[in-house]
N, C-alpha and C. Protein backbone atom coordinates (compact mmCIF):
# COMPACT_ATOMS: atom_id res chain seq x y z
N UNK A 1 1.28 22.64 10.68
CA UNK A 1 1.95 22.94 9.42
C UNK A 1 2.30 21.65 8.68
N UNK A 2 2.24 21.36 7.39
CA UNK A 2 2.28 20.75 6.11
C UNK A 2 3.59 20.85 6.12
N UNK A 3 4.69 19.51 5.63
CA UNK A 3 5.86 19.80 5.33
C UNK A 3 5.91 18.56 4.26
N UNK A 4 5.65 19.76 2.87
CA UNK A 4 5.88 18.89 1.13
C UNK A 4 7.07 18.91 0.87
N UNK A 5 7.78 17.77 0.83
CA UNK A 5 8.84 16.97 -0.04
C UNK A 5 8.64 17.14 -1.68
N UNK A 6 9.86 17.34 -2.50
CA UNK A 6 9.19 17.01 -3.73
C UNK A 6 10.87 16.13 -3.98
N UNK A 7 10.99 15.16 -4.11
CA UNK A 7 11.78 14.33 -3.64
C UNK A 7 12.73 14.69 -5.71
N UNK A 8 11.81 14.40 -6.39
CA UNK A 8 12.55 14.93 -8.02
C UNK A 8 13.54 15.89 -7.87
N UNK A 9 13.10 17.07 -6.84
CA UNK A 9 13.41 18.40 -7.54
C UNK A 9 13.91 18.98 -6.49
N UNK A 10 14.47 17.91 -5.13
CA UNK A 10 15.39 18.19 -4.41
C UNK A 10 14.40 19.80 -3.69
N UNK A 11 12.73 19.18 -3.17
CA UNK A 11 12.88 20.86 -2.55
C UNK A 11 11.73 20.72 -1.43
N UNK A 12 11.62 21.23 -0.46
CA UNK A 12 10.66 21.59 0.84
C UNK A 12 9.77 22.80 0.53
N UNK A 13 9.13 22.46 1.11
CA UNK A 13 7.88 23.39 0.99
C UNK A 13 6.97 23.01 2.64
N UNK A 14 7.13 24.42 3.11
CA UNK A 14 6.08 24.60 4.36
C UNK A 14 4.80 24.98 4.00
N UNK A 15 3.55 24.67 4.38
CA UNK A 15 2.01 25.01 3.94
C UNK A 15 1.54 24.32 4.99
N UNK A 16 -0.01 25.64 5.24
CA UNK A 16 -0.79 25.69 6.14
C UNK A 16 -1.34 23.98 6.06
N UNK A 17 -1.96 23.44 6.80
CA UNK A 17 -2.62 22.39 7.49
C UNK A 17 -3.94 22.40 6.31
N UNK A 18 -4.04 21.76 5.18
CA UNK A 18 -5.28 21.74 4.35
C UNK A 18 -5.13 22.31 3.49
N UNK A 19 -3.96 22.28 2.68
CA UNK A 19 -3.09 23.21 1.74
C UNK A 19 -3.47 22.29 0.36
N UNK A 20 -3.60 22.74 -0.78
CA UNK A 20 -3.93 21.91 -2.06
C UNK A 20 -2.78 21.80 -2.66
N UNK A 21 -2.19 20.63 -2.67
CA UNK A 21 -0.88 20.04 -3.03
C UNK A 21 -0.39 20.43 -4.38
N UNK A 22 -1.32 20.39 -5.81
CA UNK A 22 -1.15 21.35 -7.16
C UNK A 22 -0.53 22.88 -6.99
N UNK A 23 -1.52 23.38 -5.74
CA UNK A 23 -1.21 24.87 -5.89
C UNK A 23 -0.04 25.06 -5.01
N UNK A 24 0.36 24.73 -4.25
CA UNK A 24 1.86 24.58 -3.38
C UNK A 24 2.63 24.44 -4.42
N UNK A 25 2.66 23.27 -5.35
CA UNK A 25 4.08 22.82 -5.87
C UNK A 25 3.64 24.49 -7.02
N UNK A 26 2.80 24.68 -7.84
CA UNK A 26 3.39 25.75 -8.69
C UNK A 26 3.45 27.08 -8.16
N UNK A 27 2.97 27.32 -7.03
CA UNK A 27 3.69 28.27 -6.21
C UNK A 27 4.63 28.20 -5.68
N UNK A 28 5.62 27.30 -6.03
CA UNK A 28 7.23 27.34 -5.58
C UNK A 28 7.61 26.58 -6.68
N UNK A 29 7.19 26.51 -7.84
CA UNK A 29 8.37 26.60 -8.65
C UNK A 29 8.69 24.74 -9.19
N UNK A 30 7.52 24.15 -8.71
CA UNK A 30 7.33 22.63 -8.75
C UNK A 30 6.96 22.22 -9.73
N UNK A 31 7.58 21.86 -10.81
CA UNK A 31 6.68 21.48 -12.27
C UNK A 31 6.37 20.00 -12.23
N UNK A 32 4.50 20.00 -12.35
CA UNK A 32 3.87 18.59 -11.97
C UNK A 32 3.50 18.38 -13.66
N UNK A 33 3.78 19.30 -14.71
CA UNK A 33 3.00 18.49 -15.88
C UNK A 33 4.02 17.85 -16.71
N UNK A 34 3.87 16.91 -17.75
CA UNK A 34 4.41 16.80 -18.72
C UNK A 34 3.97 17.69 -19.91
N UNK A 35 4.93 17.68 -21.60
CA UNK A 35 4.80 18.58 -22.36
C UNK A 35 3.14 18.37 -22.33
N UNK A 36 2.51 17.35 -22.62
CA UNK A 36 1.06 17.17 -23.10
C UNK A 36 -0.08 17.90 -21.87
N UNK A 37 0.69 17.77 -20.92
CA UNK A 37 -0.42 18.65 -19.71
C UNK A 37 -0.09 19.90 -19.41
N UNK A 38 1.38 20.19 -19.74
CA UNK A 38 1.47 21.53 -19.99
C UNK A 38 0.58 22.53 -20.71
N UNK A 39 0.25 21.66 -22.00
CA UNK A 39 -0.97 21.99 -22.80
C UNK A 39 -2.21 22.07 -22.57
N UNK A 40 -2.40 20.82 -22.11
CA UNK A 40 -3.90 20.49 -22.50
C UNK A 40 -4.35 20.23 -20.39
N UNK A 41 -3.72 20.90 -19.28
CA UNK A 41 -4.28 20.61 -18.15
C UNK A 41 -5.51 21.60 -18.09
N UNK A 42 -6.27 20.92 -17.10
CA UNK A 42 -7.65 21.51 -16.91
C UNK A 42 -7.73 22.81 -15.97
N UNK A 43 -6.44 22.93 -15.37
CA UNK A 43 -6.62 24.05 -14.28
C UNK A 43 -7.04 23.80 -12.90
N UNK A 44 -6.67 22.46 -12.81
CA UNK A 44 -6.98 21.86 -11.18
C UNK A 44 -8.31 21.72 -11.07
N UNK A 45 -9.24 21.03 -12.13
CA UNK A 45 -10.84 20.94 -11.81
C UNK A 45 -10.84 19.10 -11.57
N UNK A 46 -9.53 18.26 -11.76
CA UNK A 46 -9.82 16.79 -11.22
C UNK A 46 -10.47 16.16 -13.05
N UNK A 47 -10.42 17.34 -13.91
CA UNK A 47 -10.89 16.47 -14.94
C UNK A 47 -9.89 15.75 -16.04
N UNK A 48 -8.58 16.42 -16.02
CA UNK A 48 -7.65 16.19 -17.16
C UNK A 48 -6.85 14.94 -16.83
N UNK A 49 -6.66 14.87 -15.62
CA UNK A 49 -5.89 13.69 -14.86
C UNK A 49 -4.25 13.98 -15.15
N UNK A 50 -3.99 15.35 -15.55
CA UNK A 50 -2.68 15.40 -15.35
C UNK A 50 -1.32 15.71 -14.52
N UNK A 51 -2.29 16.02 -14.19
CA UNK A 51 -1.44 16.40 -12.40
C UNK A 51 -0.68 15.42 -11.53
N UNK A 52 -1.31 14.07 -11.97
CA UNK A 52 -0.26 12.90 -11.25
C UNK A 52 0.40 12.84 -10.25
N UNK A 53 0.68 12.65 -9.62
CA UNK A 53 1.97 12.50 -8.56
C UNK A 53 1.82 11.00 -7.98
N UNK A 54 3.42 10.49 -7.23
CA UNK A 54 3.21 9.54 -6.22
C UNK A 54 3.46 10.37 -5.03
N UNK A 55 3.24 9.46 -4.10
CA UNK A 55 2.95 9.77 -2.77
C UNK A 55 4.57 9.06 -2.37
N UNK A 56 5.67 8.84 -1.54
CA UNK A 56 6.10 8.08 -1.23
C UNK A 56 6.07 7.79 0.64
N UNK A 57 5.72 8.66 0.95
CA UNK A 57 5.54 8.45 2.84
C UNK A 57 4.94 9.42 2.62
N UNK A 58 3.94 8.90 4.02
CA UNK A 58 2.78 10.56 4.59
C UNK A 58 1.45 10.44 3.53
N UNK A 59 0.96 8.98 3.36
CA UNK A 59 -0.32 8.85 2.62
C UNK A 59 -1.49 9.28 3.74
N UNK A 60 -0.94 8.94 5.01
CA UNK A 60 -1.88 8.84 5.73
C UNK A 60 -2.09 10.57 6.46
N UNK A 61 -1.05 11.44 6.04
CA UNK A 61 -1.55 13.06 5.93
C UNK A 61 -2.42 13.57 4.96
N UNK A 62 -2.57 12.98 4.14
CA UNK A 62 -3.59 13.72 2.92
C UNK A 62 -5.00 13.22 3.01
N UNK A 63 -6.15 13.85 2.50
CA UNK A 63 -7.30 14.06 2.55
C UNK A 63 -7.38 12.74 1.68
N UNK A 64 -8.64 12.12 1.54
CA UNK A 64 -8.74 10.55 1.03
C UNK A 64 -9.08 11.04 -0.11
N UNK A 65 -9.22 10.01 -0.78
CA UNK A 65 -9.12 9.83 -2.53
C UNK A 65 -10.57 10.32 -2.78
N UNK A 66 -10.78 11.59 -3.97
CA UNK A 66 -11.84 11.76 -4.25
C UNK A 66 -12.76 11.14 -5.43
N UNK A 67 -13.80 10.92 -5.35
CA UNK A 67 -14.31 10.21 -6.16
C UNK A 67 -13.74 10.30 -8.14
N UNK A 68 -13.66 11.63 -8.20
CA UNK A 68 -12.79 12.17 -9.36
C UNK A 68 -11.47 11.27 -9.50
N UNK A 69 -10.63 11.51 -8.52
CA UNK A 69 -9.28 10.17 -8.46
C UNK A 69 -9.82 8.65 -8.81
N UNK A 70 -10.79 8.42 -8.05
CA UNK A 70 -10.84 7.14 -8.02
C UNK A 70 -11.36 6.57 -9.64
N UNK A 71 -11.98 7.13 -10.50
CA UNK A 71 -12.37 7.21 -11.42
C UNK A 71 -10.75 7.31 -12.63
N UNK A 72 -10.09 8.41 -12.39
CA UNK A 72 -9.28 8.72 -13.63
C UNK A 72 -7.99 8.01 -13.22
N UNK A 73 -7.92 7.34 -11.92
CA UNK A 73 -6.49 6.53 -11.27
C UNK A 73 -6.95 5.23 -10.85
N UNK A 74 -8.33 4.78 -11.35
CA UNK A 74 -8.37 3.54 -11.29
C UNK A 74 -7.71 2.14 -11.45
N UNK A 75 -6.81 2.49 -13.11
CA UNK A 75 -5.58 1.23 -12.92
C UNK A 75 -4.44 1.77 -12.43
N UNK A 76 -3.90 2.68 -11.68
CA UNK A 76 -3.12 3.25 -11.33
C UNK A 76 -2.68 2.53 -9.41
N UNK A 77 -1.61 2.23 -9.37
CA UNK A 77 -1.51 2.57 -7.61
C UNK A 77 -2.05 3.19 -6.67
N UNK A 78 -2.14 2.72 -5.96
CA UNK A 78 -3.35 3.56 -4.77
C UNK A 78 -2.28 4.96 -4.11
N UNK A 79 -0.84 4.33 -4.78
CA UNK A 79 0.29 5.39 -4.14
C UNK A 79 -0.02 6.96 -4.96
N UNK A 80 -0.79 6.69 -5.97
CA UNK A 80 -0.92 8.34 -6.87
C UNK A 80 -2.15 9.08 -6.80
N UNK A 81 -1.71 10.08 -6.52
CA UNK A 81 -2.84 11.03 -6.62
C UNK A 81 -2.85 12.11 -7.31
N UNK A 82 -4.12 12.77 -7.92
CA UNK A 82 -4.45 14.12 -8.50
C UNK A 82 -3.66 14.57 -7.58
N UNK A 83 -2.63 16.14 -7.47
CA UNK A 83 -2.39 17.30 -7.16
C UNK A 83 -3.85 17.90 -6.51
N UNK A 84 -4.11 18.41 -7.91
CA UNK A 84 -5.28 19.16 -7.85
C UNK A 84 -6.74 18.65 -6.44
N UNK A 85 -6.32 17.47 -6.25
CA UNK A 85 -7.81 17.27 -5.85
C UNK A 85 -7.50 16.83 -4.08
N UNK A 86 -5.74 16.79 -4.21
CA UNK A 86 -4.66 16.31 -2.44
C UNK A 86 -4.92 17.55 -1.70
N UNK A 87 -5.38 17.32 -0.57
CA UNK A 87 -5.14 18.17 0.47
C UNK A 87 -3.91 17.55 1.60
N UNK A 88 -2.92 18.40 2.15
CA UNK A 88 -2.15 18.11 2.73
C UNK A 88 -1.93 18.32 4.12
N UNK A 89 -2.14 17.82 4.74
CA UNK A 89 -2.53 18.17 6.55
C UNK A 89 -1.27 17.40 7.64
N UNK A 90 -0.06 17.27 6.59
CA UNK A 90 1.20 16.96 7.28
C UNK A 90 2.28 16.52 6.77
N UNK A 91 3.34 16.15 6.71
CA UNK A 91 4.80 15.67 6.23
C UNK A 91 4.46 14.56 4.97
N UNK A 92 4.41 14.83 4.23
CA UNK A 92 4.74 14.07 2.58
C UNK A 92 5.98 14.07 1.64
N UNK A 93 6.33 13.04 1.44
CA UNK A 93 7.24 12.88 0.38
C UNK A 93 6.40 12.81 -0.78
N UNK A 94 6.76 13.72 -2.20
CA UNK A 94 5.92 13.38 -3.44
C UNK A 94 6.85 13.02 -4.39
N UNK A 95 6.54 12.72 -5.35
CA UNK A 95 7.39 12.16 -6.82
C UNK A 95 6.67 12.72 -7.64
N UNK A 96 6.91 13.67 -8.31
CA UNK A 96 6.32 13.87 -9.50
C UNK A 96 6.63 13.55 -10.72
N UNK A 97 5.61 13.43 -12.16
CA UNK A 97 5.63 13.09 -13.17
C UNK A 97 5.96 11.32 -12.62
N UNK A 98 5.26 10.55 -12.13
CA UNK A 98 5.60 9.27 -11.89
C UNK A 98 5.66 8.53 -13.44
């Protein structure tokens, strides 16, 4: 079992072992967009880049950076990742809207 931190919004979240980190947080209530991605997000396809998050512990539980990330978080910290594109396979602290 997956145990997501969302360190902003003061909240835990348990999820299966390979759980997609986007769809966890808005299935409990986790708001990852700002007003502009509220709008204009792609729906978790890795293309809008709004999904953002940092990572703060437990990089080394999530599925590696997909080529999609590496592309739209290129000047970005290696600490952020798409939502949409994180798989979670153990204990993470996240930050959202970094």
């Amino acid at each position: 079992m997956a145990n997501i931190k969302f360190v902003n919004e003061d909240r835990e979240v348990i999820a299966a072992d390979g759980a997609n980190l986007r769809l966890k947080a808005l299935e409990n209530g986790v708001d990852l967009y700002t007003l502009m991605g509220k709008m204009m997000n792609c729906g978790g396809y890795g293309q809008c880049g709004t999904c953002v998050v940092e990572i703060v512990e437990g990089m080394e539980n999530l599925s590696p950076r997909t080529d999609v990330e590496n592309r739209k978080l290129k000047k970005k910290p290696d600490t952020y990742r798409l939502a949409c594109q994180t798989m979670v396979n153990g204990p993470v602290l996240v930050k959202t809207k970094p």
